[in-house]
Protein backbone atom coordinates (compact mmCIF):
# COMPACT_ATOMS: atom_id res chain seq x y z
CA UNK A 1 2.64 -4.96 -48.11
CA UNK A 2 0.77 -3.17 -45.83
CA UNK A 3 2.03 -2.89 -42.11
CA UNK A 4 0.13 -4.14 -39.30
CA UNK A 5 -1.36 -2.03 -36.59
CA UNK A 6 0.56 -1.74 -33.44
CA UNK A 7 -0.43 -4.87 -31.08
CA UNK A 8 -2.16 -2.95 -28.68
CA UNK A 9 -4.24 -1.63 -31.80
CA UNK A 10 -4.62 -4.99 -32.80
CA UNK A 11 -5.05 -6.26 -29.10
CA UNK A 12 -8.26 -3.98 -28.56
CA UNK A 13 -9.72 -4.63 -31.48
CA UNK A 14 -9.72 -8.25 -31.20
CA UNK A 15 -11.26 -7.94 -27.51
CA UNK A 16 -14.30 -5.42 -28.76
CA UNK A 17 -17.85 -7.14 -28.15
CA UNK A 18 -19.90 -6.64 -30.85
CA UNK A 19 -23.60 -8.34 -30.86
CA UNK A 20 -22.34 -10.43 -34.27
CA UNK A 21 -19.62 -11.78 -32.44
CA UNK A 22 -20.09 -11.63 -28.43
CA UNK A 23 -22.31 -14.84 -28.48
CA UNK A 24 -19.18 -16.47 -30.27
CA UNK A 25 -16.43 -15.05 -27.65
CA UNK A 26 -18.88 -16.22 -24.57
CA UNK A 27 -18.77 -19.13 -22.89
CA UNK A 28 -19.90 -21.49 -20.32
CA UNK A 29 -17.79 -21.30 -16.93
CA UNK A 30 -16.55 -24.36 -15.17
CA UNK A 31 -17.18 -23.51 -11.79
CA UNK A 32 -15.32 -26.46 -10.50
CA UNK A 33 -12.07 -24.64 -12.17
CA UNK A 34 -12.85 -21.24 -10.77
CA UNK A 35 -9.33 -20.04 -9.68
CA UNK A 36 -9.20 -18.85 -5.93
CA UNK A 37 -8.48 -15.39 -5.10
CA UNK A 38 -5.84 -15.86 -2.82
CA UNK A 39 -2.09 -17.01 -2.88
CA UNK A 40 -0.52 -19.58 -0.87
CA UNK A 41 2.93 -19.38 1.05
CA UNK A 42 3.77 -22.77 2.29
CA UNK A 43 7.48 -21.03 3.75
CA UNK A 44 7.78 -17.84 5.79
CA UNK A 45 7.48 -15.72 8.58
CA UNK A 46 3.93 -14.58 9.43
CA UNK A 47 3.22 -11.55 11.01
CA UNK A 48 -0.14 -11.35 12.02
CA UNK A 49 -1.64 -7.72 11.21
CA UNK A 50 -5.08 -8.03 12.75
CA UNK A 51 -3.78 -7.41 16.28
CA UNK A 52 -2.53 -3.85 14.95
CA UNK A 53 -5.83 -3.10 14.37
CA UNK A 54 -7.03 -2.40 17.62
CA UNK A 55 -7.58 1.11 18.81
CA UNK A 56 -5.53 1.18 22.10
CA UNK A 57 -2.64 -0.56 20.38
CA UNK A 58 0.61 1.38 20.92
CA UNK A 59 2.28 -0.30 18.19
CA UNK A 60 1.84 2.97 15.90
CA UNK A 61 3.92 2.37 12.74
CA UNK A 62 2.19 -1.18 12.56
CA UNK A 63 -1.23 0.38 12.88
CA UNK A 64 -0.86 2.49 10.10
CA UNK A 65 0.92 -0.37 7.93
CA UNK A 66 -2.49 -2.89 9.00
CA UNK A 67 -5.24 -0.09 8.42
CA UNK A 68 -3.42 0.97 4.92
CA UNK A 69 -3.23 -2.49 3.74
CA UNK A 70 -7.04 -3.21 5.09
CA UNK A 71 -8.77 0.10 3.48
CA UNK A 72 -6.62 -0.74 0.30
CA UNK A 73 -7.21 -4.10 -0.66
CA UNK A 74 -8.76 -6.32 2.44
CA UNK A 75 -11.58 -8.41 3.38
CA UNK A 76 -14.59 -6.28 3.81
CA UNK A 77 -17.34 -9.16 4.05
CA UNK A 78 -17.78 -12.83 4.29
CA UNK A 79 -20.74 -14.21 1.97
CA UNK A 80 -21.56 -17.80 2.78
CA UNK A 81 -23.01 -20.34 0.34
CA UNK A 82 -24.03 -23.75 -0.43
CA UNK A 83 -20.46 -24.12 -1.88
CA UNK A 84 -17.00 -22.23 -1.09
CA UNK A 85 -17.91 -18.76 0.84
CA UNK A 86 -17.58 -15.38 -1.25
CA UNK A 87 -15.03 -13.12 0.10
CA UNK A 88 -15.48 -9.33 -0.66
CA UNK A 89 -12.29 -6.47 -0.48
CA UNK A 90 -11.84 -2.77 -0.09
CA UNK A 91 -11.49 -2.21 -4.39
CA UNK A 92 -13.91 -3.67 -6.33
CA UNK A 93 -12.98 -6.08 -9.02
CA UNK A 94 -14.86 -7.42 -12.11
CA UNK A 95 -16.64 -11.04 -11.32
CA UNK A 96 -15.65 -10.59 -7.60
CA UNK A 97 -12.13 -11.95 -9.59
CA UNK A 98 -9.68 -9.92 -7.74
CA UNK A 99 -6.22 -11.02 -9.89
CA UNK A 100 -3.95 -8.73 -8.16
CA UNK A 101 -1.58 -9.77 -5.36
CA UNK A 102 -0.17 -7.45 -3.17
CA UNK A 103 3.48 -7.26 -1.89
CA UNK A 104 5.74 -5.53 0.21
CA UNK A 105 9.74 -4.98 -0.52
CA UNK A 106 11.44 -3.78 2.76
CA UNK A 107 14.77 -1.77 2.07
CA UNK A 108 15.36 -2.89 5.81
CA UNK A 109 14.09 -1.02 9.34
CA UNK A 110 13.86 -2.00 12.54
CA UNK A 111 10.19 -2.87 12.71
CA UNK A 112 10.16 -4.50 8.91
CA UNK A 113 13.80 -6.77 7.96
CA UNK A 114 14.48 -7.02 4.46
CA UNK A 115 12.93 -8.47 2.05
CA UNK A 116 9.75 -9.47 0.51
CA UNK A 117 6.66 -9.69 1.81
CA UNK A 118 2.90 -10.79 0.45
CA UNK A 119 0.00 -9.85 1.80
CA UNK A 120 -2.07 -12.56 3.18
CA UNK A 121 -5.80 -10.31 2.77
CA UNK A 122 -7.42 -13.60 3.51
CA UNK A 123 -5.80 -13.74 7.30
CA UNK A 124 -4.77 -10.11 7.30
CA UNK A 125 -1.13 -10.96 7.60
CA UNK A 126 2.02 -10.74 6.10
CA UNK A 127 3.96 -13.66 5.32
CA UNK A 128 8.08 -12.56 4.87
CA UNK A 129 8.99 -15.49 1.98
CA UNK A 130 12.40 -13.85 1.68
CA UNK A 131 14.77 -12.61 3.65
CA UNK A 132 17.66 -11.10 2.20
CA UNK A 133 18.66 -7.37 0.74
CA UNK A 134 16.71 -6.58 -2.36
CA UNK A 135 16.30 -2.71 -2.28
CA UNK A 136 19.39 -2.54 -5.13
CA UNK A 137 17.70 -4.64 -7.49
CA UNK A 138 14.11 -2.85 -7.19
CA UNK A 139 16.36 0.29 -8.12
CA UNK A 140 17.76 -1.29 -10.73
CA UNK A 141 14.55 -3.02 -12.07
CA UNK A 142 13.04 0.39 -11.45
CA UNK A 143 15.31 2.23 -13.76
CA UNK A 144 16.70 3.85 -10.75
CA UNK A 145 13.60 5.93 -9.85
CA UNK A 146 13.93 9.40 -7.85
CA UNK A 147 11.59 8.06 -5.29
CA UNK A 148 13.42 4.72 -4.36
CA UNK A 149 16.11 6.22 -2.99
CA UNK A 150 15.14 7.61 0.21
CA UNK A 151 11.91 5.37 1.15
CA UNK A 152 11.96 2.28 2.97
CA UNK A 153 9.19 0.39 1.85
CA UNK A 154 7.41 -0.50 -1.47
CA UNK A 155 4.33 -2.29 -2.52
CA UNK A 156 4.86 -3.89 -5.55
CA UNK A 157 1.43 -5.10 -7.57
CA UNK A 158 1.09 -8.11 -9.63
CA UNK A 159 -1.65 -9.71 -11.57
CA UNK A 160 -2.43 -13.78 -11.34
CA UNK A 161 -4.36 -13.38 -15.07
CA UNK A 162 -6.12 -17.20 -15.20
CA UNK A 163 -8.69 -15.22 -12.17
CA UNK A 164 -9.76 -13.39 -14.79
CA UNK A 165 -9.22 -15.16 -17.96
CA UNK A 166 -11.17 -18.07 -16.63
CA UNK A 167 -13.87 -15.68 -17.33
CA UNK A 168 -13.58 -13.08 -19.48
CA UNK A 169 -11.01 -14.84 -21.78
CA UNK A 170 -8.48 -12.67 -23.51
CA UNK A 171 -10.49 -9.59 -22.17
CA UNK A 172 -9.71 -9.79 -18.88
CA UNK A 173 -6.48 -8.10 -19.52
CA UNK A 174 -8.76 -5.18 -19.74
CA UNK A 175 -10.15 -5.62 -16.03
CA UNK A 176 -6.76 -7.08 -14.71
CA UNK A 177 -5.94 -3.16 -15.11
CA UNK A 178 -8.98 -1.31 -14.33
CA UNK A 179 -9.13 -3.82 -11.09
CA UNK A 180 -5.78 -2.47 -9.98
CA UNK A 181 -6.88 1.17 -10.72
CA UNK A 182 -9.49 0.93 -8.37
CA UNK A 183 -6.86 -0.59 -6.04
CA UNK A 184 -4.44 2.02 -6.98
CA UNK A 185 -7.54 4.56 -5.80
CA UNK A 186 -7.80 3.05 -2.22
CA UNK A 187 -4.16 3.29 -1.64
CA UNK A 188 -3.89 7.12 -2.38
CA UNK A 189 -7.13 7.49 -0.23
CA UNK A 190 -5.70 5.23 2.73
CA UNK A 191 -2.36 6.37 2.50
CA UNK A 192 -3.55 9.62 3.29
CA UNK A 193 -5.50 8.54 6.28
CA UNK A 194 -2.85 6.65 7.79
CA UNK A 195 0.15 9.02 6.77
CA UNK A 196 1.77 7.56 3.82
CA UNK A 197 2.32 9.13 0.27
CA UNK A 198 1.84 6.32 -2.59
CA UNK A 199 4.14 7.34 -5.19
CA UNK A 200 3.61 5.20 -8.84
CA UNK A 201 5.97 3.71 -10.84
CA UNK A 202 4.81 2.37 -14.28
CA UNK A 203 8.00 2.14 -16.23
CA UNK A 204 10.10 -0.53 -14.91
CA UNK A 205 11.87 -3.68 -16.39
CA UNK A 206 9.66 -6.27 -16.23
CA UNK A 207 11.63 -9.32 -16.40
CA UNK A 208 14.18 -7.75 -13.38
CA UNK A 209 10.95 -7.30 -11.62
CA UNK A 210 9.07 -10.50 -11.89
CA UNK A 211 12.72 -12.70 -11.24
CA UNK A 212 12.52 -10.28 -8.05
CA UNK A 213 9.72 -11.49 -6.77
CA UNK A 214 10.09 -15.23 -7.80
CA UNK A 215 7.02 -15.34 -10.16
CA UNK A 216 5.68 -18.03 -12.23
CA UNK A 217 5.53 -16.06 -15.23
CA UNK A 218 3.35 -18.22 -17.20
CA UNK A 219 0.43 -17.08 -14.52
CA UNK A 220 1.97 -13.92 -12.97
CA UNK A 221 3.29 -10.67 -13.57
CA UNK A 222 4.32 -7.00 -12.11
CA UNK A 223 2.43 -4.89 -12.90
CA UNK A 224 3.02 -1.71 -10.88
CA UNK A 225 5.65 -0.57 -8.12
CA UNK A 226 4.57 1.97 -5.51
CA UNK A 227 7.07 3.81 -3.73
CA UNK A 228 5.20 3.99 0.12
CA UNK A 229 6.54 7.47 1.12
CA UNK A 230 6.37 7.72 5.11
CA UNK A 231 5.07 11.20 5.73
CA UNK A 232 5.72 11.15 9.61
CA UNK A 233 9.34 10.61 8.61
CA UNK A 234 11.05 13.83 7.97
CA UNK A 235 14.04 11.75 6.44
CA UNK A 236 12.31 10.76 3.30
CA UNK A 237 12.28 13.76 1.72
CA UNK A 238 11.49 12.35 -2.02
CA UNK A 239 12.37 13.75 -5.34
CA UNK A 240 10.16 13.73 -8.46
CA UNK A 241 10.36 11.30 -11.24
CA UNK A 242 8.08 10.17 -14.10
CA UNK A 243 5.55 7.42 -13.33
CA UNK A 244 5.14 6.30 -16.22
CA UNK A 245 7.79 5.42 -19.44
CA UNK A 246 7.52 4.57 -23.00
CA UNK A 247 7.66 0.36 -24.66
CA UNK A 248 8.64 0.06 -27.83
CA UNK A 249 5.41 -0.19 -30.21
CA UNK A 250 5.66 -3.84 -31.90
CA UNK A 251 4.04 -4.13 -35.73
CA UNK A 252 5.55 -7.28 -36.44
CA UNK A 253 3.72 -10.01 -34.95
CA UNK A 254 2.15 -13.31 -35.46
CA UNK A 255 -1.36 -14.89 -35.87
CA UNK A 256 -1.99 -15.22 -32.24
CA UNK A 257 -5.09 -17.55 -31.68
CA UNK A 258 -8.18 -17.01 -29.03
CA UNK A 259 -6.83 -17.59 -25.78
CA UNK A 260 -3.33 -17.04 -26.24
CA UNK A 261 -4.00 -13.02 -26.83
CA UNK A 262 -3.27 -11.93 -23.65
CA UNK A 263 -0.48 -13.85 -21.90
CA UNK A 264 1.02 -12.93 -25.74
CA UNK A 265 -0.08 -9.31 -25.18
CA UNK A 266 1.63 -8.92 -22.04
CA UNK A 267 4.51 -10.00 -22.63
CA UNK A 268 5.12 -7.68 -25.97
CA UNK A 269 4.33 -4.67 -23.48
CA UNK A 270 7.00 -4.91 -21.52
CA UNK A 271 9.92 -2.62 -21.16
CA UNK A 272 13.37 -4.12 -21.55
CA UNK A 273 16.66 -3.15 -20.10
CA UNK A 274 16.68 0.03 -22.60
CA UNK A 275 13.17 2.09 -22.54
CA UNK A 276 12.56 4.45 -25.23
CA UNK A 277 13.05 8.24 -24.36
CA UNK A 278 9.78 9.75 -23.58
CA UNK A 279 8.82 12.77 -24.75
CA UNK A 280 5.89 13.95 -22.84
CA UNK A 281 3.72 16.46 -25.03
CA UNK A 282 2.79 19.62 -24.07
CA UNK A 283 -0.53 19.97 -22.80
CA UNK A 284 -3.31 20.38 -24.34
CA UNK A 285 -6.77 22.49 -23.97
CA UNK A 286 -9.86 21.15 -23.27
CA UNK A 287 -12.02 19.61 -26.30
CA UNK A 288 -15.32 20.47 -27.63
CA UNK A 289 -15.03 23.70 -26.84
CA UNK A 290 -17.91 25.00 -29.05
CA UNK A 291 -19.02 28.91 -28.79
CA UNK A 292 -22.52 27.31 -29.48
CA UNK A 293 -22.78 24.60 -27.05
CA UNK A 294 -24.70 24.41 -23.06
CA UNK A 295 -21.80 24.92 -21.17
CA UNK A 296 -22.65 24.27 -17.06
CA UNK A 297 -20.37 25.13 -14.49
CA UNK A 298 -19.52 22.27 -11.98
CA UNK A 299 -17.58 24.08 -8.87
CA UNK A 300 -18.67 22.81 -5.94
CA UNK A 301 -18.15 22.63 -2.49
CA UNK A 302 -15.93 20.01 -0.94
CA UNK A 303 -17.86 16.90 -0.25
CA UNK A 304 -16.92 16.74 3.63
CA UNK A 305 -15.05 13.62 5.35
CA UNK A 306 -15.59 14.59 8.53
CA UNK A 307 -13.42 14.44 11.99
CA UNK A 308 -9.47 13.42 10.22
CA UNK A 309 -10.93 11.39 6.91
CA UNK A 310 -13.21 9.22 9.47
CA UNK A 311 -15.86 9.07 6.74
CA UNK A 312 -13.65 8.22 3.93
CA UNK A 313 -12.13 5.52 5.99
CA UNK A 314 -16.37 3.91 6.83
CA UNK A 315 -16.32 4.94 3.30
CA UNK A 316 -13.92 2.31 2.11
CA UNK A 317 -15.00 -0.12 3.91
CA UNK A 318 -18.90 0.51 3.11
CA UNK A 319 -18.34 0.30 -0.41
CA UNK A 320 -20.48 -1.98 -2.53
CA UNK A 321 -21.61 -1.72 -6.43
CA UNK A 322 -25.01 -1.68 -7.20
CA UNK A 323 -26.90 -3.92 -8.11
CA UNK A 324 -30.03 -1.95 -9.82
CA UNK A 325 -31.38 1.79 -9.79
CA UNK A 326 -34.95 2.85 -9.22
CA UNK A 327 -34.69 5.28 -12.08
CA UNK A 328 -35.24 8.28 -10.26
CA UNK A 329 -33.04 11.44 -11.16
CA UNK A 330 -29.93 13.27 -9.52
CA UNK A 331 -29.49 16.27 -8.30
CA UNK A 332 -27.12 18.96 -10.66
CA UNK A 333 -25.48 19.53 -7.30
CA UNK A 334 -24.85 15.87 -6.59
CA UNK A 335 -23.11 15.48 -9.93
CA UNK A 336 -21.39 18.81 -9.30
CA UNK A 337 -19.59 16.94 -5.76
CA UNK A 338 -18.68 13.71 -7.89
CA UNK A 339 -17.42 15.74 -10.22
CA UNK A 340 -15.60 17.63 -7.93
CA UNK A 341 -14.17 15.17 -5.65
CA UNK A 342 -12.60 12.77 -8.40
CA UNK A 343 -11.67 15.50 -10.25
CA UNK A 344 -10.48 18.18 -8.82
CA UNK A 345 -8.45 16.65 -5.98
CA UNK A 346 -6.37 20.15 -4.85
CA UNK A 347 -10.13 21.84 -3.28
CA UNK A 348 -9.69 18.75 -0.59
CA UNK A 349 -5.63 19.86 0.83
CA UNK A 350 -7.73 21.28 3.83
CA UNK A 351 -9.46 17.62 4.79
CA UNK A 352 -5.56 16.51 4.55
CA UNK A 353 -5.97 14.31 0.88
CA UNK A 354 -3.25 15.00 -1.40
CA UNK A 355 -4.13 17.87 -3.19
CA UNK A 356 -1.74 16.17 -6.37
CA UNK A 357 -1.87 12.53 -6.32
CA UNK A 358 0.09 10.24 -8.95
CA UNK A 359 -1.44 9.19 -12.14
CA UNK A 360 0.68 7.12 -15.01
CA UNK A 361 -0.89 9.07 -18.23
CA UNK A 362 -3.92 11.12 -17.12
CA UNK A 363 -3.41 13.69 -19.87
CA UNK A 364 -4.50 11.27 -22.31
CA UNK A 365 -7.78 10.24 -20.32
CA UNK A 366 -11.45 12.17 -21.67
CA UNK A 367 -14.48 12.19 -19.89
CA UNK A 368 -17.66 12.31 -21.54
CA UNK A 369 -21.42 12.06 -19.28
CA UNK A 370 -24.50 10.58 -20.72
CA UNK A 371 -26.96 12.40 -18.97
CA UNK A 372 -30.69 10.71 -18.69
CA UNK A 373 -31.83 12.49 -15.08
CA UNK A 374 -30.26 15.00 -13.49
CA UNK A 375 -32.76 17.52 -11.99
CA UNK A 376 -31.39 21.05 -13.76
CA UNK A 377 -29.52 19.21 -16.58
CA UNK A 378 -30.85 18.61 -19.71
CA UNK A 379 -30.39 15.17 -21.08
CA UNK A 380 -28.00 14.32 -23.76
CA UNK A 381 -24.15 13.66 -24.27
CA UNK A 382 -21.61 16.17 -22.04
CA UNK A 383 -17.97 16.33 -22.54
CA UNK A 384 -16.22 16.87 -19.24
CA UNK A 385 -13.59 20.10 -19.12
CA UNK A 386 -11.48 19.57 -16.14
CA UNK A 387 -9.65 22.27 -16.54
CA UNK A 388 -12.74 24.81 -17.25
CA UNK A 389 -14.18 23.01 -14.21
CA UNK A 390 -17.53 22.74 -16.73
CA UNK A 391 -19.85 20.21 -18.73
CA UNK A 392 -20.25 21.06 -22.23
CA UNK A 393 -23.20 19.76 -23.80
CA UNK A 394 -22.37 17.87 -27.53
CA UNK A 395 -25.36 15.66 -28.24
CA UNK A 396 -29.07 16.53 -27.31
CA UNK A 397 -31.07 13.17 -26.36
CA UNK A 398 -32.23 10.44 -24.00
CA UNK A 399 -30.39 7.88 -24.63
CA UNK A 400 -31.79 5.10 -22.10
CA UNK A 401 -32.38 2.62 -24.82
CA UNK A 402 -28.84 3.15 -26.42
CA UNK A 403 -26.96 2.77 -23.32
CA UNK A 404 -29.27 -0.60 -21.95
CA UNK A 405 -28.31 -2.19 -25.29
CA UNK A 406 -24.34 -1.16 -25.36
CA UNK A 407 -23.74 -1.99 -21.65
CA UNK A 408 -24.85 -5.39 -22.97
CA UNK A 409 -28.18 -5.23 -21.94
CA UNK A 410 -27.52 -4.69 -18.09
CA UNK A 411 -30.34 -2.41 -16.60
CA UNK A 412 -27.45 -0.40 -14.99
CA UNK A 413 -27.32 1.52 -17.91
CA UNK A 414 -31.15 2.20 -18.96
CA UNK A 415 -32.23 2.78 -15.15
CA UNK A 416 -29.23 5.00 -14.17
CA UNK A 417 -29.18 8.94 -13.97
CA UNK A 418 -25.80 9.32 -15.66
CA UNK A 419 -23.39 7.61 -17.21
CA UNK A 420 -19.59 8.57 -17.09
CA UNK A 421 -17.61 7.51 -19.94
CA UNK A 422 -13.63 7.20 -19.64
CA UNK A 423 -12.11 7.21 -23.36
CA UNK A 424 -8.17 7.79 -25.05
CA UNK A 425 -7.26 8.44 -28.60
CA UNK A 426 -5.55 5.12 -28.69
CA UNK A 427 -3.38 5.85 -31.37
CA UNK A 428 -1.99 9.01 -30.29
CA UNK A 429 -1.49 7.35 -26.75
CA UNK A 430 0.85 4.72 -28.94
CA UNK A 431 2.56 7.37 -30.31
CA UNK A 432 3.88 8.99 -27.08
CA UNK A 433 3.56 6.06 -24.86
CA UNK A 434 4.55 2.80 -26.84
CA UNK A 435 2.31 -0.36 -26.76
CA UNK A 436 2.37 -0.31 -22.93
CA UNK A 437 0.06 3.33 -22.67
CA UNK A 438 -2.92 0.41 -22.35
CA UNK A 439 -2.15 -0.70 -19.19
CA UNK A 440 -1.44 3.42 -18.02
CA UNK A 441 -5.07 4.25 -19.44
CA UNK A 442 -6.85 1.30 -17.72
CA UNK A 443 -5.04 2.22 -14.46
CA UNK A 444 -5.96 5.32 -14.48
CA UNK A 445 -9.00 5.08 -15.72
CA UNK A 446 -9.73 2.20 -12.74
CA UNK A 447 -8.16 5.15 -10.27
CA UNK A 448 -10.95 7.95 -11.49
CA UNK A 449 -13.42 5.18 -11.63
CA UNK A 450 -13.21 4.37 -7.78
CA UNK A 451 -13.06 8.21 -6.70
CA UNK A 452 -16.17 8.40 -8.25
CA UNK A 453 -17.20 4.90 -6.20
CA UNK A 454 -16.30 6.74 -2.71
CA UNK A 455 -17.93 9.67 -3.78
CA UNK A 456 -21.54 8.47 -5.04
CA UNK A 457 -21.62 6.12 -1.48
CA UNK A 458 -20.91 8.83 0.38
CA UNK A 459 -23.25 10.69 -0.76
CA UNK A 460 -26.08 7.73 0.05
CA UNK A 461 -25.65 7.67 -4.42
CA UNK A 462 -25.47 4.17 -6.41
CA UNK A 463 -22.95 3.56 -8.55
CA UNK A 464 -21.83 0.78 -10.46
CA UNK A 465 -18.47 0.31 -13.24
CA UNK A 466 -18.79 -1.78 -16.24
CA UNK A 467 -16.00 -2.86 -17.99
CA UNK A 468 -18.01 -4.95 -20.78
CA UNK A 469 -19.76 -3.07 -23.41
CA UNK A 470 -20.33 -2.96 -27.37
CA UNK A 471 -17.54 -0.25 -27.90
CA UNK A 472 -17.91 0.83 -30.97
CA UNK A 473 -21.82 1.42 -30.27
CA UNK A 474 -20.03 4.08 -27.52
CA UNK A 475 -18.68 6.26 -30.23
CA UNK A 476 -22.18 6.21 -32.04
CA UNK A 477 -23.83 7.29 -29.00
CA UNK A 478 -21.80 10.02 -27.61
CA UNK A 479 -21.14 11.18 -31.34
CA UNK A 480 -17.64 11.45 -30.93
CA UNK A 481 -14.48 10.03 -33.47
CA UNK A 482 -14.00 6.54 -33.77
CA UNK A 483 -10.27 6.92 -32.48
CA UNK A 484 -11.43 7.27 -29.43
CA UNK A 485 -11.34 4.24 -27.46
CA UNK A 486 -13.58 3.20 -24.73
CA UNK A 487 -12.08 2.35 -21.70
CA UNK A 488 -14.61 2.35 -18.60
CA UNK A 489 -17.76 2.86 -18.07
CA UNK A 490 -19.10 4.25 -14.58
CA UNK A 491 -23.00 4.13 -13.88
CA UNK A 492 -24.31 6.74 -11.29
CA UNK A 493 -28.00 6.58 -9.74
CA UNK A 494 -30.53 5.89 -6.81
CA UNK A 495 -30.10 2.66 -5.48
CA UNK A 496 -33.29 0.61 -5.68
């Protein structure tokens, strides 16, 4: 007898859209049952962060606290309508969803007792739900990470997956995690404004974590840890440590029926008391590295942020995805900056961004550009050379009508200029990573995905991420091996 594929091989299969099967998977929403995106404390201190916000406010420490938690993951607009009003945050999330909660663990200071915290984005506030010493146990649930033992503060991020579910179904586990990259994206960017270093933490013990933080665990789980480094405090002087470590990798597994994939997923990616030892593998040159191939350089200047980050900060708040492009094409030099700034984060040190920031499993992430106007740039399929800082051209077409049909028919794809596709060789992800490299990939393919966001609206650019598509139609397109998975999908054009 044959063995199974691991479940995360299994998982992603079994959430692919295909057009013999999507029609099947879809179906029609309740809106009477649409979950709302925002948790309730009935018990707790409230500290009210709005005040903090104010620009003659000599409450410093609490300023940067309220603008961090604002650029990361607040309320950017009010839309009203006929029924409940739509609420819009700093990170974008798929459906206007948004299925992460934030919170904060306090080792203990004397502006923030200990304890834990949630943030209240609808109110801007912080409601303290618990009051006593819980530092030790976030060590302990944290493996006893590096960084945990000389910062104060953490933000801890969890996922309430029915917001999602209730419309993507067993897929949304997909968008639970590219939602929080985007989120994890902001909080590098604001953290830098406002003086704090976001440090990640992927590998943790999940059950320690979620008993932490008194989760139902039928609806809720942890699903990152950030150690909030205080850079105006000399004190936390932080040692490295991995961000990310290895599951086991389960074969033996049940018929798991539609609907019960991903709580069932989930819960077989989680690290117990006793990870694996990772062995991180060396790395590796850049692919597709043809002597015959167009190969374009893409150093560019600095896109610049202006007076201390100012920009990025309207940035973040200015944010929206597009809706359509007018078709018109992009400028080589354009592409070059987005390029640049998501990419090659140490040429921005000067405008005081971290020149390094923290991803789980980057290494493992490919970047491939499906170019269909860019003034200077011929169209076709590039692979993306970080390294080599260069595009290298592997297919030679327009492919407009391909990518309309496999982003589902949205006109993001046939009307935009390029098309930036994030992909992993899933299998040899499993290998080093365990079953829980899926939720490291989507993470930090969510993170690259809103660099790119900033970027393109800085720039006056459109740009738009799509998170369904017919994925194996991908690998037909850009012509490259069917083990690599799709994982995001980031449309860039002119707005319409």
């Amino acid at each position: 007898m044959s063995q199974q594929p691991s479940i995360t091989q299994h998982y992603h299969e079994r959430t692919k859209y295909d057009e013999e099967t999507i029609a099947s998977k879809s179906q029609g929403l309740d809106w009477s049952k649409q979950p709302v995106p925002f948790k309730e404390y009935k018990l707790g201190k409230i500290i009210d962060l709005k005040s903090y916000l104010q620009e003659d406010t000599t409450e410093v420490w609490w300023k940067r606290l309220s603008r961090l938690l604002l650029s990361s993951y607040g309320l950017t607009a009010r839309i009203d309508t006929i029924g409940a009003p739509i609420y819009l945050r700093a990170a974008p999330s798929a459906g206007g969803l948004y299925p992460a909660e934030i919170y904060l663990v306090s080792r203990g200071t004397p502006l923030l007792p200990p304890g834990l915290y949630n943030y209240q984005a609808q109110t801007h506030s912080l409601v303290h739900f618990w009051e006593d010493e819980v530092w030790q146990s976030l060590q302990s649930a944290c493996c006893w990470h590096p960084v945990l033992q000389d910062t104060q503060i953490a933000i801890a991020i969890t996922a309430v997956f029915h917001r999602s579910a209730w419309r993507y179904q067993d897929r949304a586990y997909r968008r639970i995690f590219l939602d929080t990259g985007h989120l994890l994206g902001n909080l590098e960017l604001a953290g830098a404004i406002n003086d704090f270093r976001p440090h990640l933490i992927g590998g943790f013990i999940d059950e320690a974590v979620n008993n932490l933080l008194y989760l139902d665990t039928d609806n809720e789980g942890a699903i990152a840890i950030i150690g909030l480094a205080d850079l105006l405090d000399v004190q936390q002087n932080l040692s490295c440590g991995l961000t990310a470590l290895a599951s086991a990798i389960q074969t033996d597994y049940p018929a798991i029926p539609d609907g019960q994939l991903l709580p069932y997923y989930h819960k077989a990616t989680a690290i117990d008391s006793n990870p694996p030892q990772l062995e991180l593998s060396s790395a590796v040159e850049d692919k597709y590295n043809f002597p015959f191939c167009l190969k374009v350089p893409t150093i560019s200047a600095p896109i610049d942020w202006e007076g201390k980050l100012e920009k990025l900060k309207q940035t973040i708040f200015q944010r929206r995805s597009t809706r359509a492009y007018n078709g018109e094409n992009l400028t080589l030099d354009e592409l070059k900056a987005l390029l640049d700034f998501t990419y090659q984060p140490q040429n921005y040190i000067d405008q005081e961004l971290d020149g390094a920031p923290d991803y789980f499993a980057l290494q493992l992430i490919e970047t491939f550009i499906a170019v269909s106007g860019v003034e200077g740039l011929e169209s076709g399929c590039y692979y993306y050379a970080p390294k080599s800082q260069e595009l290298r051209q592997i297919r030679f077409k327009n492919f407009r009508r391909e990518l309309h049909f496999l982003c589902l028919g949205q006109d993001l794809g046939r009307d935009a200029a390029a098309v930036v596709f994030h992909t992993a060789d899933l299998k040899a992800a499993i290998a080093q990573y365990g079953d829980r490299v899926y939720r490291y990939l989507h993470m930090d393919a969510g993170h690259l995905g809103q660099r790119l966001n900033l970027a393109a609206i800085r720039l006056g650019l459109g740009v738009s991420g799509i998170g369904g598509f017919f994925d194996d139609r991908v690998n037909e397109v850009l012509g490259i091996p069917v083990d690599e998975a799709a994982i995001y999908i980031t449309t860039l054009g002119r707005p319409r």
